[in-house]
N, C-alpha and C. Protein backbone atom coordinates (compact mmCIF):
# COMPACT_ATOMS: atom_id res chain seq x y z
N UNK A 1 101.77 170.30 70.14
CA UNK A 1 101.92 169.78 71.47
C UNK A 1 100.65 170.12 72.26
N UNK A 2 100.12 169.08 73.03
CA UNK A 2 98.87 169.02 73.83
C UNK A 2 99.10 170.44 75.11
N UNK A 3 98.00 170.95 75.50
CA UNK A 3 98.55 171.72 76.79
C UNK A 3 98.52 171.04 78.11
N UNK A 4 99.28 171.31 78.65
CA UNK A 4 99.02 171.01 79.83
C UNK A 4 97.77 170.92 80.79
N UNK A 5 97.45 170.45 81.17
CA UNK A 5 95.95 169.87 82.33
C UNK A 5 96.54 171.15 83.34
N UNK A 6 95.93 172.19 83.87
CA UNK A 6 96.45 172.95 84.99
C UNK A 6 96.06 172.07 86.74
N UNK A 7 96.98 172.41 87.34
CA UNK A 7 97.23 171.31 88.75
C UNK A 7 95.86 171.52 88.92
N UNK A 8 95.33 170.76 90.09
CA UNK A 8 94.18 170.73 90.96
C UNK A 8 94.65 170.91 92.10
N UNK A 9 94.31 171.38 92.37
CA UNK A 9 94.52 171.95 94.22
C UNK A 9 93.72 170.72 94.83
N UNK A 10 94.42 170.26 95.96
CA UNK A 10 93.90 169.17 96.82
C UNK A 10 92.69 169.54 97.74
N UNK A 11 91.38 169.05 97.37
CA UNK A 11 90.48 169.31 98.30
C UNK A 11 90.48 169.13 99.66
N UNK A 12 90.84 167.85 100.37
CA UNK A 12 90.32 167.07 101.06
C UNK A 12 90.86 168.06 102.17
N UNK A 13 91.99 169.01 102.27
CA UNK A 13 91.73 169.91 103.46
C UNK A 13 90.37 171.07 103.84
N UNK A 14 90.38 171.15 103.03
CA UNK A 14 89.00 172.06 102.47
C UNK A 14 87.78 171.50 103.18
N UNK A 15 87.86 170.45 102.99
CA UNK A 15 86.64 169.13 103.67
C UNK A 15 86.89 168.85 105.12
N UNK A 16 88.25 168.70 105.27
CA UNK A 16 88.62 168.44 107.12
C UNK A 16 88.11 169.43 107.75
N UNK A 17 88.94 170.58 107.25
CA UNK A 17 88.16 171.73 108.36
C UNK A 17 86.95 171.84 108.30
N UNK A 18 85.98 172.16 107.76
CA UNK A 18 84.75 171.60 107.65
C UNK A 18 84.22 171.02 108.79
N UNK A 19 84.70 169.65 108.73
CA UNK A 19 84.35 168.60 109.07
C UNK A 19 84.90 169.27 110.49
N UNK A 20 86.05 168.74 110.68
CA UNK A 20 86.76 169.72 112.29
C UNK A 20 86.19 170.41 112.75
N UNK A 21 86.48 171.53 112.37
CA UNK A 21 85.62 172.84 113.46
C UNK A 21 84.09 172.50 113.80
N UNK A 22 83.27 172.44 112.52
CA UNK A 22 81.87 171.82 113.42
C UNK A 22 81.40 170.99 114.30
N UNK A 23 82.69 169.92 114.27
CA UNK A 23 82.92 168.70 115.14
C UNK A 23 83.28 169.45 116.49
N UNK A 24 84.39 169.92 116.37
CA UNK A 24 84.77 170.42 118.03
C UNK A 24 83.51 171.18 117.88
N UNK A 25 82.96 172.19 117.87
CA UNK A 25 81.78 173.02 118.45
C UNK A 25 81.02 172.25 119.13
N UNK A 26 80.09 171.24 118.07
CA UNK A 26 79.07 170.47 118.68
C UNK A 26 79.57 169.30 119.90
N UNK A 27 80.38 168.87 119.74
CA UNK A 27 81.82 167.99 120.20
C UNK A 27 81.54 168.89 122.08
N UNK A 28 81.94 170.32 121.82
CA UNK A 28 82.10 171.33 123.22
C UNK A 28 80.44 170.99 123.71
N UNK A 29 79.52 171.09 123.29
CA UNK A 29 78.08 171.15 123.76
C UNK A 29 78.19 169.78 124.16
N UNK A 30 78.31 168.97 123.74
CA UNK A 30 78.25 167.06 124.16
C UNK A 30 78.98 166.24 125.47
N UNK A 31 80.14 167.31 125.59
CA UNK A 31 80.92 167.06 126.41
C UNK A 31 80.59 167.84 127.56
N UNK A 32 79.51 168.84 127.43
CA UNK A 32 78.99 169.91 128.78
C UNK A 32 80.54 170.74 129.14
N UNK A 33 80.95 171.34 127.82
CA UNK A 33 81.70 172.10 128.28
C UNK A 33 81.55 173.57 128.15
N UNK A 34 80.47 173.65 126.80
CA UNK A 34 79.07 174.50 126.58
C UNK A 34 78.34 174.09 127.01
N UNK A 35 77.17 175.18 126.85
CA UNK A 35 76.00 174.95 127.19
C UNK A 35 75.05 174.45 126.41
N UNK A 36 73.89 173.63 126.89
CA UNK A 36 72.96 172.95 126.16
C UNK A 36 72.31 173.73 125.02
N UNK A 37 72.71 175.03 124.99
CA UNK A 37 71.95 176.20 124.56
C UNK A 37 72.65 176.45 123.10
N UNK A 38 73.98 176.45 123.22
CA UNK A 38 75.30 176.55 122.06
C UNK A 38 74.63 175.62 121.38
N UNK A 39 73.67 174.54 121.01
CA UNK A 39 73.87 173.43 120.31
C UNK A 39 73.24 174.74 119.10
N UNK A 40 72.19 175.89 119.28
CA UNK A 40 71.93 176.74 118.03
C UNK A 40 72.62 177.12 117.28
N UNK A 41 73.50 177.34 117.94
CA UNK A 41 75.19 177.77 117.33
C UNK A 41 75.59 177.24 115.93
N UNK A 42 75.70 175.52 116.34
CA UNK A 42 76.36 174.81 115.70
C UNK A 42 75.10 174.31 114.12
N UNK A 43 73.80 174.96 114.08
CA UNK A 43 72.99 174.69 113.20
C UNK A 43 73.32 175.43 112.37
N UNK A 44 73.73 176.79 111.82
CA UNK A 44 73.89 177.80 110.58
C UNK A 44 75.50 177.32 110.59
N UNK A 45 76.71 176.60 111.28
CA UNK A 45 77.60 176.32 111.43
C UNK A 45 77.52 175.00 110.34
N UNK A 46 77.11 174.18 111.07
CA UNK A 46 76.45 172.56 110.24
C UNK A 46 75.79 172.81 108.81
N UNK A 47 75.31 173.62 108.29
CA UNK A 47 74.64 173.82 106.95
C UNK A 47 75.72 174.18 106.17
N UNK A 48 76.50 175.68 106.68
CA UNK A 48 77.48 176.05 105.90
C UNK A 48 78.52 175.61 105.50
N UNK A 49 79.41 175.26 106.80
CA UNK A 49 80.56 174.79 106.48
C UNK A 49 80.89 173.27 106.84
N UNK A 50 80.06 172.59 107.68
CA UNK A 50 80.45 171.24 107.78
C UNK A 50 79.48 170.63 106.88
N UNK A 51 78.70 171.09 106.55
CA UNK A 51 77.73 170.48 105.12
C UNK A 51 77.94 170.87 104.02
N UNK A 52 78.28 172.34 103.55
CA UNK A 52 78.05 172.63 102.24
C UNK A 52 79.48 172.63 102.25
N UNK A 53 80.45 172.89 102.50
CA UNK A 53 81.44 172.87 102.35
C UNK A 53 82.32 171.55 102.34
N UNK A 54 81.94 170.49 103.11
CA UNK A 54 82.46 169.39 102.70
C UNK A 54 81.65 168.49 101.44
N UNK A 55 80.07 168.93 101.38
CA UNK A 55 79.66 168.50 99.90
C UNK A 55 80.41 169.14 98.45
N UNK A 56 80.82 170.44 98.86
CA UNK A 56 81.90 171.07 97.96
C UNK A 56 83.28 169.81 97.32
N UNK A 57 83.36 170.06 98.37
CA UNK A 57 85.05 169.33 98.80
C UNK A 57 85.02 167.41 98.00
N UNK A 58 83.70 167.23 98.26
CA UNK A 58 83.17 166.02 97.88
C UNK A 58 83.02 165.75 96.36
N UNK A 59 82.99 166.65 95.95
CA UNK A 59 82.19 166.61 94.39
C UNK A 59 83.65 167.20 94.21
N UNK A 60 84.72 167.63 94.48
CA UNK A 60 85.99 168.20 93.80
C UNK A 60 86.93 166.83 94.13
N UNK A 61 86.60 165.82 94.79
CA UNK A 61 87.13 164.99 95.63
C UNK A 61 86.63 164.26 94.03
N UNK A 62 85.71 164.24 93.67
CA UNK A 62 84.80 163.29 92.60
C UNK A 62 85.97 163.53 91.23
N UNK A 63 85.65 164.75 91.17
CA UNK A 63 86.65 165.28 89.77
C UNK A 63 88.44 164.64 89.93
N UNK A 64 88.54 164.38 90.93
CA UNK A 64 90.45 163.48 90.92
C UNK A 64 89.84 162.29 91.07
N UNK A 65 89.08 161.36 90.96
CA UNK A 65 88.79 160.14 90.97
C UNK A 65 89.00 159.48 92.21
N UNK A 66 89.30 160.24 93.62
CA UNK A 66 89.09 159.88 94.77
C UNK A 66 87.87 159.18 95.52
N UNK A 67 87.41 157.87 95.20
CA UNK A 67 86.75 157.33 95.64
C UNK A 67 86.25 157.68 97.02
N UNK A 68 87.71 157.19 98.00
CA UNK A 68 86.99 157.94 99.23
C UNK A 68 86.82 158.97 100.15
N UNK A 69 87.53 159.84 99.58
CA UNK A 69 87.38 161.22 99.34
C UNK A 69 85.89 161.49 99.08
N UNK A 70 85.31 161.16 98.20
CA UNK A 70 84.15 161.74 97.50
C UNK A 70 82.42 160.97 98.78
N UNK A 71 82.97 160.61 98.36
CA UNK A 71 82.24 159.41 99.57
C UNK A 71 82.22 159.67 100.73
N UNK A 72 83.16 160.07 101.60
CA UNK A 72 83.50 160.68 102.93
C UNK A 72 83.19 161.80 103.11
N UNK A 73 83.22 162.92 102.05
CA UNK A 73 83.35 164.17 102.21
C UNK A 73 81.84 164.64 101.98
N UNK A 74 81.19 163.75 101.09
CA UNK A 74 79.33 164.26 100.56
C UNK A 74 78.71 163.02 101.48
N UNK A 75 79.34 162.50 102.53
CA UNK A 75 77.91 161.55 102.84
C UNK A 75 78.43 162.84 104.63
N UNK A 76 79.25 162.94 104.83
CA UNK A 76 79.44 163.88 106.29
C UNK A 76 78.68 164.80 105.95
N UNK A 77 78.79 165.69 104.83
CA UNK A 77 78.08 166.79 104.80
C UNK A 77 77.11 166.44 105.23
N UNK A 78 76.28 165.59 104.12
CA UNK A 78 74.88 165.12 104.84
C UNK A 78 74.30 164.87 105.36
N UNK A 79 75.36 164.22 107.01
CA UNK A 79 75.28 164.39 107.62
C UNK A 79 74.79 165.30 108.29
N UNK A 80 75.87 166.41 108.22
CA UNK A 80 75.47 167.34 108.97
C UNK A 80 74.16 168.47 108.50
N UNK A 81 73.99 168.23 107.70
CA UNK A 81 72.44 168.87 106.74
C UNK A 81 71.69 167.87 107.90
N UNK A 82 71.45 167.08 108.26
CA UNK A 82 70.47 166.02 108.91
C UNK A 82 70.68 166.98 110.04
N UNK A 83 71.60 166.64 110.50
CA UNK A 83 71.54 167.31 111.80
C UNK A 83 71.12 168.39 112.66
N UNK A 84 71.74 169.33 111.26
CA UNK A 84 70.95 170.47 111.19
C UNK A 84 69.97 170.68 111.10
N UNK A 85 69.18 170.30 110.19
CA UNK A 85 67.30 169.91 109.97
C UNK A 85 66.81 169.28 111.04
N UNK A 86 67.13 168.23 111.67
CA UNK A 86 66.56 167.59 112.69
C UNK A 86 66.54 168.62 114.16
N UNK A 87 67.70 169.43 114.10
CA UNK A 87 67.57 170.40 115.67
C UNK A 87 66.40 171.72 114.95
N UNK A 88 66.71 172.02 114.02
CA UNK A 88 66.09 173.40 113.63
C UNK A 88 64.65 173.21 113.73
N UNK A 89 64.37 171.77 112.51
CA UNK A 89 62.82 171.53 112.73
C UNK A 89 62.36 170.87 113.80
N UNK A 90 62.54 170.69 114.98
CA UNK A 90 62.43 169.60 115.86
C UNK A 90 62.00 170.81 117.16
N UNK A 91 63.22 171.62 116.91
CA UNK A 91 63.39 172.77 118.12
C UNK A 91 62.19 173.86 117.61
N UNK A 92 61.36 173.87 116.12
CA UNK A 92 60.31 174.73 116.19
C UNK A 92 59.36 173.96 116.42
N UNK A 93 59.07 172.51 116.44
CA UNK A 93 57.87 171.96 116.50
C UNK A 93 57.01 171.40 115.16
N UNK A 94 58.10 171.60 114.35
CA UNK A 94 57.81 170.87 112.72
C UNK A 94 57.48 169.44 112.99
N UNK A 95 59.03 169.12 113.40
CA UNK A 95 58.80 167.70 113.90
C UNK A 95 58.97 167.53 115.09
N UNK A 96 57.62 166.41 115.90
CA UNK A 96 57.86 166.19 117.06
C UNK A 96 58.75 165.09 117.07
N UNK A 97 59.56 165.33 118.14
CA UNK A 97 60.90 164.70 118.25
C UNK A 97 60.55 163.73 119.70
N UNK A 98 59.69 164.47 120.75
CA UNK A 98 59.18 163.71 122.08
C UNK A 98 59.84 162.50 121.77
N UNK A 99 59.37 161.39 120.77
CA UNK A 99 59.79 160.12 121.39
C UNK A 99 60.82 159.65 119.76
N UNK A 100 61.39 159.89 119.62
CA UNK A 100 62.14 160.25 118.67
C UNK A 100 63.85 159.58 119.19
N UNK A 101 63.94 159.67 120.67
CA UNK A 101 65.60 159.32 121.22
C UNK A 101 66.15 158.09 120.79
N UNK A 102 65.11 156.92 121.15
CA UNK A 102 65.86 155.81 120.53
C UNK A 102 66.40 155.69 118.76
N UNK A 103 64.94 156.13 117.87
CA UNK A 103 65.48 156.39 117.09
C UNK A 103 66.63 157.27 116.54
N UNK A 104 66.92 158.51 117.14
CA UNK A 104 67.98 159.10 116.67
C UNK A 104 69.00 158.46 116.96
N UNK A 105 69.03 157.43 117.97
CA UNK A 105 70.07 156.80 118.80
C UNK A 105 70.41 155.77 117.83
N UNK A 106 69.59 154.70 117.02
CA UNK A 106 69.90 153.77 116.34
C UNK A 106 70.08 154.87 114.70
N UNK A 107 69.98 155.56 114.80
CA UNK A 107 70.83 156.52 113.80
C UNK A 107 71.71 156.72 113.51
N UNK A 108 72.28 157.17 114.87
CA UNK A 108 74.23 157.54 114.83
C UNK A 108 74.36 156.32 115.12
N UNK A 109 73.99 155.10 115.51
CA UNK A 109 74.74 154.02 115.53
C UNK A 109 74.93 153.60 114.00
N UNK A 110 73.94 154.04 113.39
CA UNK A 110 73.94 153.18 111.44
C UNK A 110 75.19 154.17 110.84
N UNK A 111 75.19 155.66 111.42
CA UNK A 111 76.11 156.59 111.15
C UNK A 111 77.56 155.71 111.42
N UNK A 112 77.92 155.18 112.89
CA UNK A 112 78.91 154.58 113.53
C UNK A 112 79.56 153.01 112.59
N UNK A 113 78.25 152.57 111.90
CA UNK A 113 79.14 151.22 111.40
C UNK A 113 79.23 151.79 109.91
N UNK A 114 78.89 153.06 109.24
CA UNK A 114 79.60 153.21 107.89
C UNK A 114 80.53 153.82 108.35
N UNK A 115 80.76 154.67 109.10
CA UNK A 115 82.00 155.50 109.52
C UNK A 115 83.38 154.02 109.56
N UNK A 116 82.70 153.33 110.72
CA UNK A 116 83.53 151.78 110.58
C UNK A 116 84.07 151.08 109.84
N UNK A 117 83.22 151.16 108.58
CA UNK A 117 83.69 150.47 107.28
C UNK A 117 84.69 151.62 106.44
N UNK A 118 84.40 152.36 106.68
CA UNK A 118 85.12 153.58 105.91
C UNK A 118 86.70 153.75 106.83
N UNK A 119 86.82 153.43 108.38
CA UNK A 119 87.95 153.83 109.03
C UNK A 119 88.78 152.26 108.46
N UNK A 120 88.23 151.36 108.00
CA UNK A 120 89.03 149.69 107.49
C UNK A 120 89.57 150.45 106.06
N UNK A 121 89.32 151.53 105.31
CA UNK A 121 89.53 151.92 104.02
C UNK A 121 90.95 152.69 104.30
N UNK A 122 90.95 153.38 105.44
CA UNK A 122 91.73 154.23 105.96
C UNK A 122 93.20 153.52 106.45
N UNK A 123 93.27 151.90 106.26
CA UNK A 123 94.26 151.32 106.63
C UNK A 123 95.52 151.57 105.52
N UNK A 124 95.02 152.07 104.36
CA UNK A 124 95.47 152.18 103.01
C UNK A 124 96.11 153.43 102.91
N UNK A 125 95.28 154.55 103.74
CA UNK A 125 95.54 155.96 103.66
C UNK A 125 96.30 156.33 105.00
N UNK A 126 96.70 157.68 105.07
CA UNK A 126 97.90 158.28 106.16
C UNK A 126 97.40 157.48 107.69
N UNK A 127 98.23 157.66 108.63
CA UNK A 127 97.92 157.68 109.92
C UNK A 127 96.83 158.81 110.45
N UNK A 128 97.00 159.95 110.08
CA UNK A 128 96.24 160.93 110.61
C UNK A 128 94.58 160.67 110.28
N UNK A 129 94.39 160.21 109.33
CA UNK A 129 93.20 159.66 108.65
C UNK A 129 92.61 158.12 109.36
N UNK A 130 93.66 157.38 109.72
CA UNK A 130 93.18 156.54 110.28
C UNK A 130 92.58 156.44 112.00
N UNK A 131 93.49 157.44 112.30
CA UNK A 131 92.73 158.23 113.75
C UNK A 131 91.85 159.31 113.74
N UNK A 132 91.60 159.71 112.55
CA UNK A 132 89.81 160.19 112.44
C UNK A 132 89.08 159.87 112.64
N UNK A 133 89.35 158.35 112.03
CA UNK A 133 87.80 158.01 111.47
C UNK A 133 87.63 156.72 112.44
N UNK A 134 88.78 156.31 113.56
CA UNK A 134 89.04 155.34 114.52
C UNK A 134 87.97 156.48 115.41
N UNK A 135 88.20 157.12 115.76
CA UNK A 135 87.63 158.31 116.94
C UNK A 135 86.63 158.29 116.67
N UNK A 136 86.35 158.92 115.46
CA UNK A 136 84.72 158.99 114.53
C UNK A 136 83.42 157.87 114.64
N UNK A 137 84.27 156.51 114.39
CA UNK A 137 83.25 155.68 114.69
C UNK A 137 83.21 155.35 116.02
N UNK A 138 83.91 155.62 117.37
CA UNK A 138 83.80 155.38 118.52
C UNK A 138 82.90 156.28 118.93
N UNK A 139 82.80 157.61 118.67
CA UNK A 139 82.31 158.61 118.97
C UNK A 139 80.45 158.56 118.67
N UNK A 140 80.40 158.00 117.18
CA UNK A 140 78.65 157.61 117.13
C UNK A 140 78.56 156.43 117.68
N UNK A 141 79.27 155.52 118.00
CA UNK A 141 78.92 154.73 118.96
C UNK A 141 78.87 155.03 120.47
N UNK A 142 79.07 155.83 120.65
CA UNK A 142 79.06 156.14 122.40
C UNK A 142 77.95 157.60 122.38
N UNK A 143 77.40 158.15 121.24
CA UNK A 143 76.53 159.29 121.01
C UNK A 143 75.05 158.14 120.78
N UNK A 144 75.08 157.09 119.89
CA UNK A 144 74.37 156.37 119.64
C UNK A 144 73.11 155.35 120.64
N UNK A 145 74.77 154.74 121.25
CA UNK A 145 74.00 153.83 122.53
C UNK A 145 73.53 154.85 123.47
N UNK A 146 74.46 156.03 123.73
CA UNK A 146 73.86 156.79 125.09
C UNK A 146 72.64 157.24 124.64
N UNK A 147 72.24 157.51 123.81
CA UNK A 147 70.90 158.10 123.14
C UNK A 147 69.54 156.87 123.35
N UNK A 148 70.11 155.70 122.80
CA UNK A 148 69.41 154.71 122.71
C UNK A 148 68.88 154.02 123.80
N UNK A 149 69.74 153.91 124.60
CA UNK A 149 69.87 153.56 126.73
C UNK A 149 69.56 154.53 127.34
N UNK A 150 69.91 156.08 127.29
CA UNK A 150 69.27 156.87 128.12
C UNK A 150 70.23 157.09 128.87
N UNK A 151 72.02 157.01 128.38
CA UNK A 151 72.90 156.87 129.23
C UNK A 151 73.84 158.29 128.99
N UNK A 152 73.57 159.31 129.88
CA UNK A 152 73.95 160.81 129.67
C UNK A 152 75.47 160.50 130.07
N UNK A 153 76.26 159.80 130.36
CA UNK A 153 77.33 159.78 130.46
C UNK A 153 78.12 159.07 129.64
N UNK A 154 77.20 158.09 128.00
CA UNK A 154 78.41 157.73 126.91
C UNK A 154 77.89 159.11 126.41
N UNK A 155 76.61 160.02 126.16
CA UNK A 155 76.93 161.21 125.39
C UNK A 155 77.83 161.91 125.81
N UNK A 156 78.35 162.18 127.17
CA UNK A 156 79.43 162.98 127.53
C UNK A 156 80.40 162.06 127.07
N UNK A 157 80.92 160.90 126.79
CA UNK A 157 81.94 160.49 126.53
C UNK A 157 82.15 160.52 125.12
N UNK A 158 80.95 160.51 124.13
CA UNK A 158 81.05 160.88 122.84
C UNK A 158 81.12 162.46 122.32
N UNK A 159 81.25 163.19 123.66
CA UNK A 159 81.32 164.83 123.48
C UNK A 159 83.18 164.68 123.28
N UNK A 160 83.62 164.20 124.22
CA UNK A 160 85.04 164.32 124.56
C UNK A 160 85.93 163.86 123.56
N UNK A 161 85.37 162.43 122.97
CA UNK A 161 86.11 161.36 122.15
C UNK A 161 86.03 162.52 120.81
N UNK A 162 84.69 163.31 120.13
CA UNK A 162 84.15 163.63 119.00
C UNK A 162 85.16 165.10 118.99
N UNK A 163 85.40 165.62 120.12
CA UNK A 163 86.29 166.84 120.17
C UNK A 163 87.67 166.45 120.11
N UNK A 164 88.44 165.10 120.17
CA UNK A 164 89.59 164.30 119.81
C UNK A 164 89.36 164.39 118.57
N UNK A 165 88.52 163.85 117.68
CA UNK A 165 88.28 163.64 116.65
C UNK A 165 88.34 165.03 116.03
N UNK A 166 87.66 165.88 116.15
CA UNK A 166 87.36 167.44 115.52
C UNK A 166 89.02 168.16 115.44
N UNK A 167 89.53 167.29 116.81
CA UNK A 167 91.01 168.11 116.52
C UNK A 167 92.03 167.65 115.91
N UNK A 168 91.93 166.02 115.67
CA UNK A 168 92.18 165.19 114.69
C UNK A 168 92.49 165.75 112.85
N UNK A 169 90.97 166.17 112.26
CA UNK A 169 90.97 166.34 111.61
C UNK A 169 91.41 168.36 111.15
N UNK A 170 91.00 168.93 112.61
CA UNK A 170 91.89 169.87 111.82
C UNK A 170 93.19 169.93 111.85
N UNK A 171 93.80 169.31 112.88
CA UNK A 171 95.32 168.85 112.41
C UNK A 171 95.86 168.62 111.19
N UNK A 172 95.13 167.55 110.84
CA UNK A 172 95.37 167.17 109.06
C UNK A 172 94.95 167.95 108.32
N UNK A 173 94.32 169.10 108.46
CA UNK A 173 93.77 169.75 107.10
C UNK A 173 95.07 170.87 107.47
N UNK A 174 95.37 171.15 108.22
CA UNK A 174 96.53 172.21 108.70
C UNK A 174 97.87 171.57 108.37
N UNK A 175 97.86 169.92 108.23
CA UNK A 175 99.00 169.46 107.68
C UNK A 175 99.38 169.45 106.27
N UNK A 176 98.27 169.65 105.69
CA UNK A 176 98.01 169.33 104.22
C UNK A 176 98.20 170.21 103.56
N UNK A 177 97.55 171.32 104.11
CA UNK A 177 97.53 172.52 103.83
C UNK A 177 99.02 173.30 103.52
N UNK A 178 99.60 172.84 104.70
CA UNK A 178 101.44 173.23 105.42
C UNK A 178 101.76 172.81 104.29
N UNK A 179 101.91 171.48 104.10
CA UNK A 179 103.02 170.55 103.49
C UNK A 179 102.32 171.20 101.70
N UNK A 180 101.36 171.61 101.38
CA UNK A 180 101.67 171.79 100.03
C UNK A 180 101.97 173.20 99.90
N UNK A 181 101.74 174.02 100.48
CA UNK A 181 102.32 175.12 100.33
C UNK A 181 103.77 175.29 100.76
N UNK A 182 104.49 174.51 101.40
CA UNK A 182 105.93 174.57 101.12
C UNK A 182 106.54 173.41 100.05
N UNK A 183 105.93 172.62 99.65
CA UNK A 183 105.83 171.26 98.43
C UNK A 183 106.84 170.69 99.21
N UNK A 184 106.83 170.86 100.22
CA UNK A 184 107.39 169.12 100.86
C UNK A 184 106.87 168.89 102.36
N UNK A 185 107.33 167.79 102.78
CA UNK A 185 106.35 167.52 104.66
C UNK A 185 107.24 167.90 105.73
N UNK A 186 106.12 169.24 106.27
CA UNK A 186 106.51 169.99 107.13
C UNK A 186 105.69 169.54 108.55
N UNK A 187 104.60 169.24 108.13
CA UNK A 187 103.96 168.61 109.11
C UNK A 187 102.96 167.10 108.75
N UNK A 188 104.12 166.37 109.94
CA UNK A 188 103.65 164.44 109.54
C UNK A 188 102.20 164.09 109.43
N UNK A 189 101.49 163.35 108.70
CA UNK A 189 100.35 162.94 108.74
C UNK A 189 100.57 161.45 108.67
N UNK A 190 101.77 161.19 108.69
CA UNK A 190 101.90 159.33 109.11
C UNK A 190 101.84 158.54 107.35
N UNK A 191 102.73 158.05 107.12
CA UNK A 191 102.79 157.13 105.82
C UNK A 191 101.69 155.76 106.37
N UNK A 192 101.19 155.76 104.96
CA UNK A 192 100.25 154.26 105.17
C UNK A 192 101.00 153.46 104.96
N UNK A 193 100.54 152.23 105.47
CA UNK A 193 101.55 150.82 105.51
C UNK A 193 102.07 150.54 104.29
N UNK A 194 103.09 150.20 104.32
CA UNK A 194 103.98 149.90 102.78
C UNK A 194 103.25 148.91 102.08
């Protein structure tokens, strides 16, 4: 008799929080509820755990044949590796950034329409997932244009929307988390459409 395959533990909470907590942090600085100063904060934050840890989560996401799992979880990280690199080297003078706004701006907007295509994938997957990544792409779109226009009040509105979002997803990783450690649903993450 063959042995048994031993379970896999479900990544994709592993990846939310991640994704979550670095979100609300930077999310608090965007919204001016921190200070412009906290954004240092969120750089050794962004490498570790919303980058390396959802590239983790990504490549374990790979091993169950989770398409978008794997996809979601290693292109955010990389995200946030960008992000991180772009404040760290930017803020020593590696790279001059001076005229750099529009472009970063038509950045998170290219960020905003894969996030987009990825929240149409999410029609398939839970509710909680589909108001991630609904928030998510609103959020580089209102971080994007305000960047691009010069309009300090969609970045405050993409601080607020992106900290919806950050709490979004640690919801679900706290649901996921719940519900398999008691092996049944203790806390709803919404059935996808039948």
């Amino acid at each position: 008799m063959a042995a048994e395959a031993p379970k896999m533990a479900n990544p994709a909470p592993l990846g939310l929080v991640g994704f979550g907590l670095t979100t609300i942090i930077l999310s608090l600085v965007n919204a001016g509820v921190l200070p412009p100063g906290g954004e240092q904060v969120v750089i050794p934050l962004a490498f570790a755990y919303g980058g390396l840890i959802q590239m983790i989560a990504g490549i374990l996401e790979f091993r169950t044949g989770n398409t978008f799992g794997t996809v979601a979880f290693l292109s955010y990280g990389a995200f946030w590796w960008w992000f991180a690199l772009l404040v760290l080297l930017g803020g020593h003078g590696i790279l001059d950034l001076s005229q750099a706004g529009s472009t970063i701006g038509v950045t998170l907007i290219g960020w905003g329409v894969f996030t987009l295509y990825m929240w149409i994938a999410t029609f398939r997957l839970s509710k909680a997932l589909w108001w991630i990544f609904l928030t998510l792409w609103i959020t580089f779109f209102l971080l994007g244009f305000g960047a691009l226009f010069g309009k300090s009040e969609m970045h405050v509105a993409g601080g607020w929307l992106g900290l919806v979002c950050g709490l979004l997803a640690m919801y679900t990783s706290f649901a996921l988390v719940t519900n398999a450690t008691f092996g049944k649903t203790v806390i709803p993450v919404g059935a996808p459409p039948g």
